[in-house]
Structure formats: C-alpha cells, structure tokens
Protein backbone atom coordinates (compact mmCIF):
# COMPACT_ATOMS: atom_id res chain seq x y z
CA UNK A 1 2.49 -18.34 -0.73
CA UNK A 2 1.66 -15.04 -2.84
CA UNK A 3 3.63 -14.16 -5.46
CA UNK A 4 3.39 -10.70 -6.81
CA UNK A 5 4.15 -11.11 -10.40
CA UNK A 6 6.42 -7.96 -12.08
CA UNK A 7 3.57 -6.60 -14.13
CA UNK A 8 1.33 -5.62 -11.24
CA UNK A 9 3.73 -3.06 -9.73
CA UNK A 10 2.84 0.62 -9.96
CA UNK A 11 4.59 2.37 -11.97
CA UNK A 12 2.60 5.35 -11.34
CA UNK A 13 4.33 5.13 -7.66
CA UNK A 14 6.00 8.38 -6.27
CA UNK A 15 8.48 6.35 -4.05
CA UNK A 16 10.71 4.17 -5.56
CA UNK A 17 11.01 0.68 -4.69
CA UNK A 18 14.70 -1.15 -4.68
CA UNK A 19 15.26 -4.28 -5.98
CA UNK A 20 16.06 -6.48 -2.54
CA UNK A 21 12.68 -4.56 -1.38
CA UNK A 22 10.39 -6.10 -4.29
CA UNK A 23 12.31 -9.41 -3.87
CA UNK A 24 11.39 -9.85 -0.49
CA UNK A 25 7.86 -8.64 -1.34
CA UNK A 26 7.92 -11.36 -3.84
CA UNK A 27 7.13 -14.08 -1.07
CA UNK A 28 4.67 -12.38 1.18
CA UNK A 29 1.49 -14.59 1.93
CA UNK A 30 -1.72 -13.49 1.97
CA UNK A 31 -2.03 -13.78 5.51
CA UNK A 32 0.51 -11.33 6.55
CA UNK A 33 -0.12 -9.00 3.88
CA UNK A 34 -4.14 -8.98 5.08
CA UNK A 35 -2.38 -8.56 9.03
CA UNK A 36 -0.31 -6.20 8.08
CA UNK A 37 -3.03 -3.87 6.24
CA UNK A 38 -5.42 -4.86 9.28
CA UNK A 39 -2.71 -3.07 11.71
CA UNK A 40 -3.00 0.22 10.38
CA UNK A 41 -5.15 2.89 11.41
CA UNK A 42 -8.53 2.95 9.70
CA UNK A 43 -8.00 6.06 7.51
CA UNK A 44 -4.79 4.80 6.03
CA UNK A 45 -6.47 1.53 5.18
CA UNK A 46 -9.34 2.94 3.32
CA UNK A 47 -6.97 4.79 1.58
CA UNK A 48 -5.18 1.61 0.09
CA UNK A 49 -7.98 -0.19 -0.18
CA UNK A 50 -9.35 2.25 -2.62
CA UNK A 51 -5.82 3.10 -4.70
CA UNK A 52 -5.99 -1.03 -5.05
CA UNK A 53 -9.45 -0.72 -6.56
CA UNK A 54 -7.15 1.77 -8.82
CA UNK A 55 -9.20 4.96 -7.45
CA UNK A 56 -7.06 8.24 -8.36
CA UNK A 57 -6.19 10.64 -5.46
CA UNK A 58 -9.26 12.88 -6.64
CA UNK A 59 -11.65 10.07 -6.30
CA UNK A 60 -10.59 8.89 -3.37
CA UNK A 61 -10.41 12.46 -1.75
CA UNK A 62 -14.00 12.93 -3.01
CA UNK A 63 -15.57 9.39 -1.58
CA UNK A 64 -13.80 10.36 1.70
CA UNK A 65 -14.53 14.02 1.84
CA UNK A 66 -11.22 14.91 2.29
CA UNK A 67 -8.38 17.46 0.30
CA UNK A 68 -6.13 15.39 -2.72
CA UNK A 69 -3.12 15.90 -0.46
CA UNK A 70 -4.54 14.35 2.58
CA UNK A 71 -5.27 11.36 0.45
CA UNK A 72 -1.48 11.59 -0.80
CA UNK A 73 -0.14 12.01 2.61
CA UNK A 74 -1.80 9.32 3.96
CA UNK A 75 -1.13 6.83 1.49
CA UNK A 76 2.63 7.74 1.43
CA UNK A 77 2.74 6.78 5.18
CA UNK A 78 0.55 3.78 4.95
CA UNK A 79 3.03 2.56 2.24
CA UNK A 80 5.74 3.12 5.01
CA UNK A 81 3.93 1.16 7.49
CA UNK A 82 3.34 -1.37 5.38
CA UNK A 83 6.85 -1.95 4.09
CA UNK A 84 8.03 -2.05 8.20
CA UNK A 85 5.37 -4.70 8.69
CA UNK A 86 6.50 -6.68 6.02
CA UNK A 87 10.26 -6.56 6.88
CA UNK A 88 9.65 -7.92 10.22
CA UNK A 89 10.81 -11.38 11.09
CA UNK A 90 7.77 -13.91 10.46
C-alpha cells in the first residue's frame, strides 16, 4: 500500500481538501492511483503529470501551447475526477 505522508500535500492547492478526504487518500495503492490517472482523458493527464513534476500553470500552458486558465481549468476537473475514482468501492 501507498501512503501519502502529510508533508507532500499542496498547500499551494486552490480547493480545499477535508480531513476524512486525505484520510482515505492515505491508503490508496499505487495501482489504483496509476488506473485512476490512466482513466482520464489525455489532456487532463498531461496536465497532472506535469503539476507533479511541480511545473507552474505558466509552464505548463507554455509546453502545451495552451492559455494559463485552460491549464487551471483542466487541472481543477482532473482533480475532481480523480477524487470520484478514488472514492469508488475497490
């Protein structure tokens, strides 16, 4: 199992996370975390790929010729996805 320890959340994040969220979170294993990432579309998951490789919106906008806010809005709803894969039942 992969555990996320505390220091490696975002604090930078614009959407809060509550408490029972990053509990669950806690226990994720690599293997759902990888399928969940692997079910979204391919422009959301370049776009958390590269804000895990700690690229700022600019960058990433840049290396995908794209506008800042696209970048944003596309990372806020891969972030949504993600958290929905993650809550379903294993």
């Amino acid at each position: 199992m992969l555990e996320i320890p505390d220091d490696a959340i975002d604090t930078r994040a614009s959407e809060p996370w509550d408490g029972a969220a990053l509990e669950q979170l806690r226990y994720v294993t690599a293997s759902e975390l990888t399928r969940a990432i692997a079910s979204l579309p391919i422009e959301f998951r370049f776009v958390v790929y590269l804000d895990v490789e700690g690229f700022t919106e600019v960058e990433t906008a840049d290396i995908l010729r794209c506008a800042p806010g696209t970048v944003k809005s596309r990372l806020s709803r891969a972030k949504t996805r993600l958290r929905a894969a993650l809550k379903e039942p294993r």
